[in-house]
Protein backbone atom coordinates (compact mmCIF):
# COMPACT_ATOMS: atom_id res chain seq x y z
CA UNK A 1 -68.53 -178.07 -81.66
CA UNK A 2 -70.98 -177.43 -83.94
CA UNK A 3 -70.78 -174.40 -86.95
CA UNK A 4 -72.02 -171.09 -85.99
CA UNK A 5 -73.98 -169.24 -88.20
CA UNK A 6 -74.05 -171.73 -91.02
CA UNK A 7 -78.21 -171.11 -91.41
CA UNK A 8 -77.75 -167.25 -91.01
CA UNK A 9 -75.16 -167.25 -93.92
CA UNK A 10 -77.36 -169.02 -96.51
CA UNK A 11 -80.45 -166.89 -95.70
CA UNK A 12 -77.59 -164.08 -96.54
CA UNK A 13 -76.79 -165.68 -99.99
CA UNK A 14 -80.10 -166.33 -100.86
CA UNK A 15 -80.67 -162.46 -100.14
CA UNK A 16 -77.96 -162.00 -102.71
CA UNK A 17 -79.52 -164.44 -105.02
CA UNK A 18 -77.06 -167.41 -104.63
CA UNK A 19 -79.45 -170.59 -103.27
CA UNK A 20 -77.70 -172.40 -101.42
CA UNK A 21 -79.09 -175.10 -98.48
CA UNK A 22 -78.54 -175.62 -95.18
CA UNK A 23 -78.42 -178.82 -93.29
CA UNK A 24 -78.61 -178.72 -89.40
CA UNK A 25 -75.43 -181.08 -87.38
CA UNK A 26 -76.14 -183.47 -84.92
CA UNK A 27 -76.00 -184.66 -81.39
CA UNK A 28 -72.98 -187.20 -82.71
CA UNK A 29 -70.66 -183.65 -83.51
CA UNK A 30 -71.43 -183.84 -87.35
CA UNK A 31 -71.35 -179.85 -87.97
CA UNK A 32 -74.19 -177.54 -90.05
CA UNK A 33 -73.24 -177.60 -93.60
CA UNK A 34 -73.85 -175.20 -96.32
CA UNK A 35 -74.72 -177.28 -99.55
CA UNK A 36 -74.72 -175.68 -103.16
CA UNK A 37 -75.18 -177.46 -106.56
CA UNK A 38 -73.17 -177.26 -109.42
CA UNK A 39 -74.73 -178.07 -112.75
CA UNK A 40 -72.55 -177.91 -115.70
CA UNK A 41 -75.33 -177.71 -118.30
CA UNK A 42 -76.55 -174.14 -117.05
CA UNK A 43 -73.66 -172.71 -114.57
CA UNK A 44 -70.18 -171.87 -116.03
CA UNK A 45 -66.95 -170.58 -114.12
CA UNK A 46 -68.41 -167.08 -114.07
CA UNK A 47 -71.14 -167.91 -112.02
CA UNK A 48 -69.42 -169.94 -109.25
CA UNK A 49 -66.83 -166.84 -109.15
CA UNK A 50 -69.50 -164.77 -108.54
CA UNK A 51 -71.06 -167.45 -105.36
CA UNK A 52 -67.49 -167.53 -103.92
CA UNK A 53 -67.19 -163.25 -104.23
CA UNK A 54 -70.66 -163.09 -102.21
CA UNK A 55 -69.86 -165.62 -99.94
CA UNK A 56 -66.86 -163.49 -99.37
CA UNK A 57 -69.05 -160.50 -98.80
CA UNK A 58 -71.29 -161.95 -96.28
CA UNK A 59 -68.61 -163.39 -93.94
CA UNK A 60 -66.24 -160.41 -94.12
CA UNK A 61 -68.84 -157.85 -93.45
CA UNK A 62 -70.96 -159.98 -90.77
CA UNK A 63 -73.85 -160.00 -93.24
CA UNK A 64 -75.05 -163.09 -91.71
CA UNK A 65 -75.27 -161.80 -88.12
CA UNK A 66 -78.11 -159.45 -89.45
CA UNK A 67 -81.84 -160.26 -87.27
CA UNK A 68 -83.46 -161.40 -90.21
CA UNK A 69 -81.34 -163.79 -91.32
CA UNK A 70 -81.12 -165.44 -88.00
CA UNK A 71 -84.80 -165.97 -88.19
CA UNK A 72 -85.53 -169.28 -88.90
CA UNK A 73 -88.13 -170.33 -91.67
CA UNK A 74 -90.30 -173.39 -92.58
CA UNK A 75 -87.82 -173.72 -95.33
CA UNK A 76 -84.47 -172.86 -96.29
């Protein structure tokens, strides 16, 4: 079956001020995925820490099941 809630959860993050993108599943059982990038020249250890902590946030407290992150957009 296919992730629930992966596109609510990144319109949570990016709330937070962690972009992240979202990539739909398909018909063939390939699951949403959440997609973040990691750039060495201008993120250090901190920062990621800090992704992980809201991501953290968001799923423990249902932040993602809010209406107006479930609305979807022309762009995530």
């Amino acid at each position: 079956s296919r992730t629930e809630g992966a596109y609510a959860i990144v319109q949570a993050l990016i709330a937070r001020g962690v972009i992240g993108d979202y990539r739909a599943g398909d018909q063939a059982g390939h699951p949403d995925i959440l997609r973040f990038g990691f750039t060495p020249l201008y993120l250090g250890f901190e920062d990621v820490w800090n992704a992980v902590e809201h991501l953290r946030e968001v799923l423990a407290g249902g932040e993602w099941q809010r209406a107006e992150f479930n609305r979807v957009q022309a762009v995530t």
